[in-house]
C-alpha atoms as a PDB file:
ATOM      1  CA  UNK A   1      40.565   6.640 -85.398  1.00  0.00           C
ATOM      2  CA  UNK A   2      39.936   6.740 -81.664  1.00  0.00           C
ATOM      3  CA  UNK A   3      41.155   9.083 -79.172  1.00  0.00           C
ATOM      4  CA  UNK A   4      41.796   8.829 -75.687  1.00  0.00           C
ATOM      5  CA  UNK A   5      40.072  11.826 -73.745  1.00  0.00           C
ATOM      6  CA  UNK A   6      41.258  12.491 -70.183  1.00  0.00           C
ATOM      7  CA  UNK A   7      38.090  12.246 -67.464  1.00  0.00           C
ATOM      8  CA  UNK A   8      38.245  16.421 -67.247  1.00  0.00           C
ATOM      9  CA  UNK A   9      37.505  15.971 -71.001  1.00  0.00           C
ATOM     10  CA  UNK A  10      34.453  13.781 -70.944  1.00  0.00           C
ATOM     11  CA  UNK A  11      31.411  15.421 -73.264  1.00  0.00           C
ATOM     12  CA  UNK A  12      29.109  15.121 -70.406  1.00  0.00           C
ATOM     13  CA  UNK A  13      27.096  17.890 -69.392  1.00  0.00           C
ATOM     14  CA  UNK A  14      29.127  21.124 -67.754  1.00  0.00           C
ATOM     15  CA  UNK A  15      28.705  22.564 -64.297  1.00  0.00           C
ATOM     16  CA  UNK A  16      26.360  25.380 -63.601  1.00  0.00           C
ATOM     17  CA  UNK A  17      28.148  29.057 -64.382  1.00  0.00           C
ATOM     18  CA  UNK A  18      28.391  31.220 -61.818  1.00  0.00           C
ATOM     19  CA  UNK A  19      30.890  33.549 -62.485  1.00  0.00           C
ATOM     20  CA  UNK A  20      33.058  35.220 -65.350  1.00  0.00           C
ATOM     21  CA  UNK A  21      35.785  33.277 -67.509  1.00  0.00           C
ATOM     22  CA  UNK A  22      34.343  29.918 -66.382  1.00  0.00           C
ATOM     23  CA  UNK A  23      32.846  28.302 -69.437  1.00  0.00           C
ATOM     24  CA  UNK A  24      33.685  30.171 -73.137  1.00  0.00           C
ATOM     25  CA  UNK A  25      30.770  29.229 -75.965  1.00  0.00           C
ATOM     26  CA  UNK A  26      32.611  29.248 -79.992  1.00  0.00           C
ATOM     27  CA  UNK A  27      30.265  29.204 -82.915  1.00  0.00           C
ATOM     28  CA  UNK A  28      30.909  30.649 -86.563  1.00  0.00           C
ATOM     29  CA  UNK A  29      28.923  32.714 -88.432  1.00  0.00           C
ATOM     30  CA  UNK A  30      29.356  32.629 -91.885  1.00  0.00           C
ATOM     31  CA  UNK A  31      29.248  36.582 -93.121  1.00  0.00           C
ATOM     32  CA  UNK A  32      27.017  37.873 -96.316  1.00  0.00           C
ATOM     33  CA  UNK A  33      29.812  39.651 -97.825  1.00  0.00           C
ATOM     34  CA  UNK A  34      31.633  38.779-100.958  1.00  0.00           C
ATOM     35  CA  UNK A  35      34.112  36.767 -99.696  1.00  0.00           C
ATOM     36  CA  UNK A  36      31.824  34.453 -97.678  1.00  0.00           C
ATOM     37  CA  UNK A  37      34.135  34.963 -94.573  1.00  0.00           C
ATOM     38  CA  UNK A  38      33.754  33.293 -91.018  1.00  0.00           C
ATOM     39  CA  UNK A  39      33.936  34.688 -88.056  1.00  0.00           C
ATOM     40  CA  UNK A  40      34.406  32.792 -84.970  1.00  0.00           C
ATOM     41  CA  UNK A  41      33.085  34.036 -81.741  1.00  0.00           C
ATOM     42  CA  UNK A  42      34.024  33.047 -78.038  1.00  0.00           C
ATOM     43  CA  UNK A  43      31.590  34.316 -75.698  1.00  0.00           C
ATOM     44  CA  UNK A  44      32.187  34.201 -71.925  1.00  0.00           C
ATOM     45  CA  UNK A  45      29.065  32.447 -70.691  1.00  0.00           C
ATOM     46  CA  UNK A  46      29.199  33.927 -67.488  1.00  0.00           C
ATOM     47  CA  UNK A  47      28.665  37.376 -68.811  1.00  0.00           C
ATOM     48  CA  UNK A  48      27.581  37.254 -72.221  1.00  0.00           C
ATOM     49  CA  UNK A  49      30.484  39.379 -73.544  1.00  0.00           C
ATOM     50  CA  UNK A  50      32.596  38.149 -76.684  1.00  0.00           C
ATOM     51  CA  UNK A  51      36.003  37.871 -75.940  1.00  0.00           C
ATOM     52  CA  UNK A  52      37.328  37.216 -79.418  1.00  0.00           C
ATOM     53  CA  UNK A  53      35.505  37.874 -82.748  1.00  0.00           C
ATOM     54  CA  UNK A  54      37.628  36.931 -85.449  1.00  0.00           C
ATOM     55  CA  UNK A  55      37.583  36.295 -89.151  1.00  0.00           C
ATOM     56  CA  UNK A  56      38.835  32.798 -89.214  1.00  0.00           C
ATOM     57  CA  UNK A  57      39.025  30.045 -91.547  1.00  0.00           C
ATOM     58  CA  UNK A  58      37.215  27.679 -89.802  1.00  0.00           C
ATOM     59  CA  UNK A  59      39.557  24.931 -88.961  1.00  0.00           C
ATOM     60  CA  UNK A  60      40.779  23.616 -85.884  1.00  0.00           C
ATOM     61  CA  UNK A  61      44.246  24.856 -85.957  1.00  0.00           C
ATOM     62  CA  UNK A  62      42.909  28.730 -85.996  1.00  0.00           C
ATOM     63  CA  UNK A  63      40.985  27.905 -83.188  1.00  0.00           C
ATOM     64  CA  UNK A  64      43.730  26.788 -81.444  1.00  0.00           C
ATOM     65  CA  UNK A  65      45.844  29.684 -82.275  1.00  0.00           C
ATOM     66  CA  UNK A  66      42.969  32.304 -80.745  1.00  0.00           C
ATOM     67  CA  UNK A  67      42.472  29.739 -77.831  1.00  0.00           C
ATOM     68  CA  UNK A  68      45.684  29.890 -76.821  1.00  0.00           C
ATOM     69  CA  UNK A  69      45.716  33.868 -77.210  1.00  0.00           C
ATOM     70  CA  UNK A  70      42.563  34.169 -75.296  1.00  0.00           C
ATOM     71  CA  UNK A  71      44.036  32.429 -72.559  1.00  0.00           C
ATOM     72  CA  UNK A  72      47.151  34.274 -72.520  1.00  0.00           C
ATOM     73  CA  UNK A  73      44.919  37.452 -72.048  1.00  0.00           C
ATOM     74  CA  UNK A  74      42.286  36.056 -69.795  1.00  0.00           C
ATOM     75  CA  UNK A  75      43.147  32.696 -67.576  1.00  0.00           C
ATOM     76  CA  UNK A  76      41.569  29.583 -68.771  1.00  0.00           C
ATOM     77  CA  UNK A  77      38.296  28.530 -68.429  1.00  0.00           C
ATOM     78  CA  UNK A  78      37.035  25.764 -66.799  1.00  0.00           C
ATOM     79  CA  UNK A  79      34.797  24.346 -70.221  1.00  0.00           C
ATOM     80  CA  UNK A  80      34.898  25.654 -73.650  1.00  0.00           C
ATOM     81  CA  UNK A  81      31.448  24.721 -74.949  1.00  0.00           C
ATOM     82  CA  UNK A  82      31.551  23.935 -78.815  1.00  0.00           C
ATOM     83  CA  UNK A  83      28.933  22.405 -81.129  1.00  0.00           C
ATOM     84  CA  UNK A  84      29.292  19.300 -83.677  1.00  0.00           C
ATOM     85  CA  UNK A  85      31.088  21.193 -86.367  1.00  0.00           C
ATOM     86  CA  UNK A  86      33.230  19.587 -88.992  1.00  0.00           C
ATOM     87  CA  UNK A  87      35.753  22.113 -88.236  1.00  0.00           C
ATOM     88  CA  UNK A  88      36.924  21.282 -85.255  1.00  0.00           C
ATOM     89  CA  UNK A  89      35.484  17.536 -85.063  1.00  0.00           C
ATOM     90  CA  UNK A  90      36.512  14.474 -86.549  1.00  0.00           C
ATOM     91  CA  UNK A  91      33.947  12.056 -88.708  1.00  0.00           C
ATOM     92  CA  UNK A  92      33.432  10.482 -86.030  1.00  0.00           C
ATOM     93  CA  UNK A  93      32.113  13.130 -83.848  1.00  0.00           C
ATOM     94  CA  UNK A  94      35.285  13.308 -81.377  1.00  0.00           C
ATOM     95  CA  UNK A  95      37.514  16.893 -80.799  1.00  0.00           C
ATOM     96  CA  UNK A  96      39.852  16.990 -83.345  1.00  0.00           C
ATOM     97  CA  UNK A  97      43.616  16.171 -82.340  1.00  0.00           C
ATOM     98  CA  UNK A  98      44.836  19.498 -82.023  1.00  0.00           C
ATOM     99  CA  UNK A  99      41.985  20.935 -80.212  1.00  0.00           C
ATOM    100  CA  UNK A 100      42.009  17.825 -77.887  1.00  0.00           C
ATOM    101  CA  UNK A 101      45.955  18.373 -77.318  1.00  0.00           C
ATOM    102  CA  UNK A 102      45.510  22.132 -76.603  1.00  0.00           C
ATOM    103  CA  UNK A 103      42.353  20.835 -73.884  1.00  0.00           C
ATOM    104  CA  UNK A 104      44.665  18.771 -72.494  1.00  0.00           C
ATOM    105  CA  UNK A 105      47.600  20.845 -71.832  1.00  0.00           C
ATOM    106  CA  UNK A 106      45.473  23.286 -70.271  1.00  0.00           C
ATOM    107  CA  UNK A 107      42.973  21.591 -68.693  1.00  0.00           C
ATOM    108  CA  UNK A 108      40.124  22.733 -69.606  1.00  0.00           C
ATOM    109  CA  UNK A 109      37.006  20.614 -70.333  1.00  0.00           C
ATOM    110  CA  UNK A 110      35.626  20.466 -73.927  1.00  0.00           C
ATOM    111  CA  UNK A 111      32.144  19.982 -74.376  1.00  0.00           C
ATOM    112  CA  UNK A 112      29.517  19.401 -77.430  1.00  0.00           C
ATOM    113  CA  UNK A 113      26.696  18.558 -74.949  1.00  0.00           C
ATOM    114  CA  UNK A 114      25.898  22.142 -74.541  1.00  0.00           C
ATOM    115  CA  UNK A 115      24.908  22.642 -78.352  1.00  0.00           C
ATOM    116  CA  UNK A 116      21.788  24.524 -77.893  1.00  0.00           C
ATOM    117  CA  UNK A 117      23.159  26.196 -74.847  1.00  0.00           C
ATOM    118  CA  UNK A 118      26.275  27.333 -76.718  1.00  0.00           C
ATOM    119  CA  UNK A 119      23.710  28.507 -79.348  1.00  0.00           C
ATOM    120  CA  UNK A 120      21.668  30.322 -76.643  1.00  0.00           C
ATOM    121  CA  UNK A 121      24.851  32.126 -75.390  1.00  0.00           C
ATOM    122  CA  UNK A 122      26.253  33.019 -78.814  1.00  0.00           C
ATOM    123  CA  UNK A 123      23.422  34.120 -81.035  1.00  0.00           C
ATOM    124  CA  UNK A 124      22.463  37.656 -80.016  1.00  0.00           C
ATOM    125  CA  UNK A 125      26.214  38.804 -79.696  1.00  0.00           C
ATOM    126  CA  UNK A 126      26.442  37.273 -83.781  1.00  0.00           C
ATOM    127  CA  UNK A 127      22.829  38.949 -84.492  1.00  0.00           C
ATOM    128  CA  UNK A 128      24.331  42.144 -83.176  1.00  0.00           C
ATOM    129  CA  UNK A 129      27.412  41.859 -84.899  1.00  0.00           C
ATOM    130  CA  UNK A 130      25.585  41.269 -88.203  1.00  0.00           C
ATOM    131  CA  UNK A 131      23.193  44.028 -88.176  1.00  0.00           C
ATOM    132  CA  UNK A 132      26.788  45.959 -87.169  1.00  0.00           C
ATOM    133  CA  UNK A 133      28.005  45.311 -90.572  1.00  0.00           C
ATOM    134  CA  UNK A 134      24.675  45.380 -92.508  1.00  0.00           C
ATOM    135  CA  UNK A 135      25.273  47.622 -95.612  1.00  0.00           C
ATOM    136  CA  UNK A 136      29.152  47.925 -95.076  1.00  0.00           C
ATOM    137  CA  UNK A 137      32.019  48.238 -97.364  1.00  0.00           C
ATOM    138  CA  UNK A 138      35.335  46.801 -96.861  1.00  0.00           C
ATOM    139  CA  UNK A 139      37.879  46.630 -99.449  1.00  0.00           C
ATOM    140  CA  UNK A 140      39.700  43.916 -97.264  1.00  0.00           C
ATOM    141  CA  UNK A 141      39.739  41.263 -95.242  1.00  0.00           C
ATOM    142  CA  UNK A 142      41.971  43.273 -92.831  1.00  0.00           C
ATOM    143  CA  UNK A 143      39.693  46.159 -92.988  1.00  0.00           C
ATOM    144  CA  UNK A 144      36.659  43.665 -91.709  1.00  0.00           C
ATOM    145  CA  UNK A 145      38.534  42.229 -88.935  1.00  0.00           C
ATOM    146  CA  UNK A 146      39.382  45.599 -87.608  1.00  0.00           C
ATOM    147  CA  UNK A 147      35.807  46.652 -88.002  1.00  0.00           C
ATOM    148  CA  UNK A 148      34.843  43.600 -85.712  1.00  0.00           C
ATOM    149  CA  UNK A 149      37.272  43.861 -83.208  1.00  0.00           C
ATOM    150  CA  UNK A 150      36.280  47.306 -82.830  1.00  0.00           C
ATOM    151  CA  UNK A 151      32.812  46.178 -82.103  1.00  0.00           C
ATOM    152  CA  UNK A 152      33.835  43.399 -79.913  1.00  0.00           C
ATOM    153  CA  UNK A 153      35.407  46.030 -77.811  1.00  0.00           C
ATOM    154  CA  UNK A 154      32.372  48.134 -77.335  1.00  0.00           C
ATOM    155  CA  UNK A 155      29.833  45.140 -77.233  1.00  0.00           C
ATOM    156  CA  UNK A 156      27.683  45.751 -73.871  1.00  0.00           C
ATOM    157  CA  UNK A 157      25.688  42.386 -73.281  1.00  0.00           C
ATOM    158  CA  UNK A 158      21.903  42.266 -72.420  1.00  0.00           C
ATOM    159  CA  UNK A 159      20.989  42.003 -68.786  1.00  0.00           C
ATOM    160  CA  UNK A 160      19.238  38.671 -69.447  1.00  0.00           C
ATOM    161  CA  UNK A 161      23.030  36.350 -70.579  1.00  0.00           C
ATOM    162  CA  UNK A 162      24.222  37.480 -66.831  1.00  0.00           C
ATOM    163  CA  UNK A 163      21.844  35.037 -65.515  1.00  0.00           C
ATOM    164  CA  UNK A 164      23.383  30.947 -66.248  1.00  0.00           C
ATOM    165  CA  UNK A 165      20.327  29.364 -64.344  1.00  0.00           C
ATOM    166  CA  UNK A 166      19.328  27.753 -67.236  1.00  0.00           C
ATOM    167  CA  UNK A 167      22.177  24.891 -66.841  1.00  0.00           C
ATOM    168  CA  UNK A 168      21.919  21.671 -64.901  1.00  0.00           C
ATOM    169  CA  UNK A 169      23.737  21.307 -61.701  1.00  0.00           C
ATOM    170  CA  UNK A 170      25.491  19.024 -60.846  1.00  0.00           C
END
Protein backbone atom coordinates (compact mmCIF):
# COMPACT_ATOMS: atom_id res chain seq x y z
CA UNK A 1 0.00 0.00 0.00
CA UNK A 2 1.29 3.45 -0.89
CA UNK A 3 0.58 6.66 0.66
CA UNK A 4 0.57 10.00 -0.54
CA UNK A 5 2.67 12.34 1.88
CA UNK A 6 2.15 16.10 1.52
CA UNK A 7 5.75 18.05 0.65
CA UNK A 8 5.72 19.41 4.61
CA UNK A 9 5.76 15.60 5.21
CA UNK A 10 8.73 14.52 3.18
CA UNK A 11 11.34 12.23 5.48
CA UNK A 12 14.11 14.44 4.49
CA UNK A 13 16.32 15.79 6.95
CA UNK A 14 14.68 18.58 9.56
CA UNK A 15 15.74 22.16 10.03
CA UNK A 16 18.22 23.16 12.62
CA UNK A 17 16.39 23.74 16.32
CA UNK A 18 16.65 26.79 17.70
CA UNK A 19 14.12 27.23 20.05
CA UNK A 20 11.50 25.35 22.36
CA UNK A 21 8.40 23.27 20.98
CA UNK A 22 9.96 23.18 17.49
CA UNK A 23 10.85 19.58 16.80
CA UNK A 24 9.40 16.73 19.57
CA UNK A 25 11.74 13.29 19.52
CA UNK A 26 9.21 9.81 20.56
CA UNK A 27 10.99 6.61 21.37
CA UNK A 28 9.73 3.66 23.73
CA UNK A 29 11.38 2.10 26.28
CA UNK A 30 10.34 -1.11 27.11
CA UNK A 31 10.29 -1.24 31.25
CA UNK A 32 11.94 -4.31 33.42
CA UNK A 33 8.95 -4.76 35.45
CA UNK A 34 6.58 -7.64 35.40
CA UNK A 35 4.33 -6.55 33.05
CA UNK A 36 6.90 -5.67 30.35
CA UNK A 37 5.20 -2.18 29.93
CA UNK A 38 6.18 0.67 27.38
CA UNK A 39 6.56 3.88 27.92
CA UNK A 40 6.61 6.37 25.25
CA UNK A 41 8.51 9.53 25.62
CA UNK A 42 8.24 12.93 23.65
CA UNK A 43 11.07 15.06 24.32
CA UNK A 44 11.16 18.70 23.17
CA UNK A 45 14.42 18.84 21.25
CA UNK A 46 14.89 22.30 21.81
CA UNK A 47 15.24 21.88 25.50
CA UNK A 48 15.69 18.43 26.33
CA UNK A 49 12.64 18.27 28.65
CA UNK A 50 9.98 15.34 28.24
CA UNK A 51 6.75 16.57 27.67
CA UNK A 52 4.82 13.34 27.93
CA UNK A 53 6.02 10.04 29.51
CA UNK A 54 3.43 7.61 29.27
CA UNK A 55 2.80 3.92 29.65
CA UNK A 56 1.50 3.14 26.26
CA UNK A 57 0.84 0.22 24.23
CA UNK A 58 2.89 0.92 21.54
CA UNK A 59 0.69 1.39 18.60
CA UNK A 60 0.01 4.16 16.47
CA UNK A 61 -3.39 5.04 17.57
CA UNK A 62 -2.01 5.81 21.35
CA UNK A 63 0.37 7.91 19.86
CA UNK A 64 -2.04 9.74 18.23
CA UNK A 65 -4.21 10.11 21.18
CA UNK A 66 -1.06 11.76 23.38
CA UNK A 67 -0.10 13.73 20.14
CA UNK A 68 -3.07 15.30 19.92
CA UNK A 69 -3.10 16.01 23.85
CA UNK A 70 0.35 17.35 23.72
CA UNK A 71 -0.64 19.73 21.27
CA UNK A 72 -3.66 20.82 22.94
CA UNK A 73 -1.33 21.72 25.94
CA UNK A 74 1.64 23.01 24.07
CA UNK A 75 1.13 24.36 20.21
CA UNK A 76 2.41 22.11 17.59
CA UNK A 77 5.68 21.56 16.58
CA UNK A 78 7.16 22.14 13.52
CA UNK A 79 8.72 18.12 13.15
CA UNK A 80 8.03 15.24 15.32
CA UNK A 81 11.17 13.15 14.88
CA UNK A 82 10.36 9.30 15.16
CA UNK A 83 12.50 6.23 14.39
CA UNK A 84 11.63 3.04 12.08
CA UNK A 85 9.41 1.33 14.56
CA UNK A 86 6.81 -1.21 13.66
CA UNK A 87 4.51 0.64 15.81
CA UNK A 88 3.87 3.44 14.17
CA UNK A 89 5.26 2.36 10.56
CA UNK A 90 3.92 0.31 7.98
CA UNK A 91 6.02 -2.85 6.31
CA UNK A 92 6.97 -0.83 4.09
CA UNK A 93 8.71 1.72 6.09
CA UNK A 94 6.04 4.67 5.50
CA UNK A 95 4.01 6.58 8.73
CA UNK A 96 1.26 4.61 9.43
CA UNK A 97 -2.28 6.01 8.26
CA UNK A 98 -3.36 7.42 11.34
CA UNK A 99 -0.21 9.02 12.32
CA UNK A 100 0.13 10.38 8.70
CA UNK A 101 -3.64 11.77 8.96
CA UNK A 102 -3.00 13.38 12.40
CA UNK A 103 0.57 15.04 10.52
CA UNK A 104 -1.50 16.21 8.08
CA UNK A 105 -4.23 17.92 9.81
CA UNK A 106 -1.81 19.68 11.81
CA UNK A 107 0.90 20.27 9.83
CA UNK A 108 3.56 19.21 11.26
CA UNK A 109 6.46 17.40 9.51
CA UNK A 110 7.17 13.71 10.38
CA UNK A 111 10.50 12.54 10.14
CA UNK A 112 12.53 9.02 10.49
CA UNK A 113 15.73 10.64 9.10
CA UNK A 114 16.66 11.85 12.46
CA UNK A 115 16.96 8.21 14.00
CA UNK A 116 20.14 8.60 15.78
CA UNK A 117 19.37 12.17 16.53
CA UNK A 118 15.99 11.26 18.03
CA UNK A 119 18.06 8.64 19.95
CA UNK A 120 20.59 11.32 21.03
CA UNK A 121 17.72 13.56 22.33
CA UNK A 122 15.74 10.81 24.07
CA UNK A 123 18.15 8.50 25.81
CA UNK A 124 19.34 10.25 28.98
CA UNK A 125 15.73 11.53 29.88
CA UNK A 126 14.74 7.29 29.50
CA UNK A 127 18.20 6.43 31.41
CA UNK A 128 17.02 8.80 34.09
CA UNK A 129 13.67 7.64 34.18
CA UNK A 130 14.87 4.03 34.56
CA UNK A 131 17.27 4.38 37.28
CA UNK A 132 13.95 6.49 38.76
CA UNK A 133 12.13 3.31 39.01
CA UNK A 134 15.06 0.91 39.70
CA UNK A 135 13.96 -1.32 42.67
CA UNK A 136 10.25 -0.04 42.70
CA UNK A 137 7.02 -1.61 43.53
CA UNK A 138 3.82 -0.94 41.91
CA UNK A 139 0.85 -2.98 42.36
CA UNK A 140 -0.60 -1.32 39.10
CA UNK A 141 -0.32 -0.12 36.00
CA UNK A 142 -2.05 3.10 37.22
CA UNK A 143 0.22 3.33 40.11
CA UNK A 144 3.39 3.33 37.46
CA UNK A 145 2.01 5.90 35.27
CA UNK A 146 1.48 8.21 38.14
CA UNK A 147 4.95 7.49 39.37
CA UNK A 148 6.25 8.66 35.84
CA UNK A 149 4.31 11.53 35.35
CA UNK A 150 5.42 12.65 38.59
CA UNK A 151 8.94 12.41 37.42
CA UNK A 152 8.28 13.92 34.12
CA UNK A 153 7.15 16.90 36.04
CA UNK A 154 10.26 17.38 38.03
CA UNK A 155 12.72 16.21 35.20
CA UNK A 156 15.45 19.18 34.96
CA UNK A 157 17.46 18.47 31.62
CA UNK A 158 21.34 18.58 31.39
CA UNK A 159 22.88 21.79 30.19
CA UNK A 160 24.42 19.95 27.21
CA UNK A 161 20.45 18.93 25.16
CA UNK A 162 19.97 22.99 25.21
CA UNK A 163 22.50 23.16 22.58
CA UNK A 164 20.78 21.63 18.79
CA UNK A 165 24.10 22.47 16.85
CA UNK A 166 24.53 19.12 16.10
CA UNK A 167 21.75 19.22 13.15
CA UNK A 168 22.29 20.14 9.54
CA UNK A 169 21.07 23.40 8.27
CA UNK A 170 19.46 23.90 5.79
Amino acid sequence: MKFDYLPFMRTTPARQVTRPNEAWAIDFAILDFAQRPSVMLVVDVGTGRPLSATVSLVVAEDIVVVLDRLVRRSGSPEQVWMDYSISYNTDQGCFHPSLHDWAKQNRIWLTHDLMLQTRRVSERPLRKLEAFLRDKQFPTLIELGREIERWRQSYTAAPALHSCSFLPRH
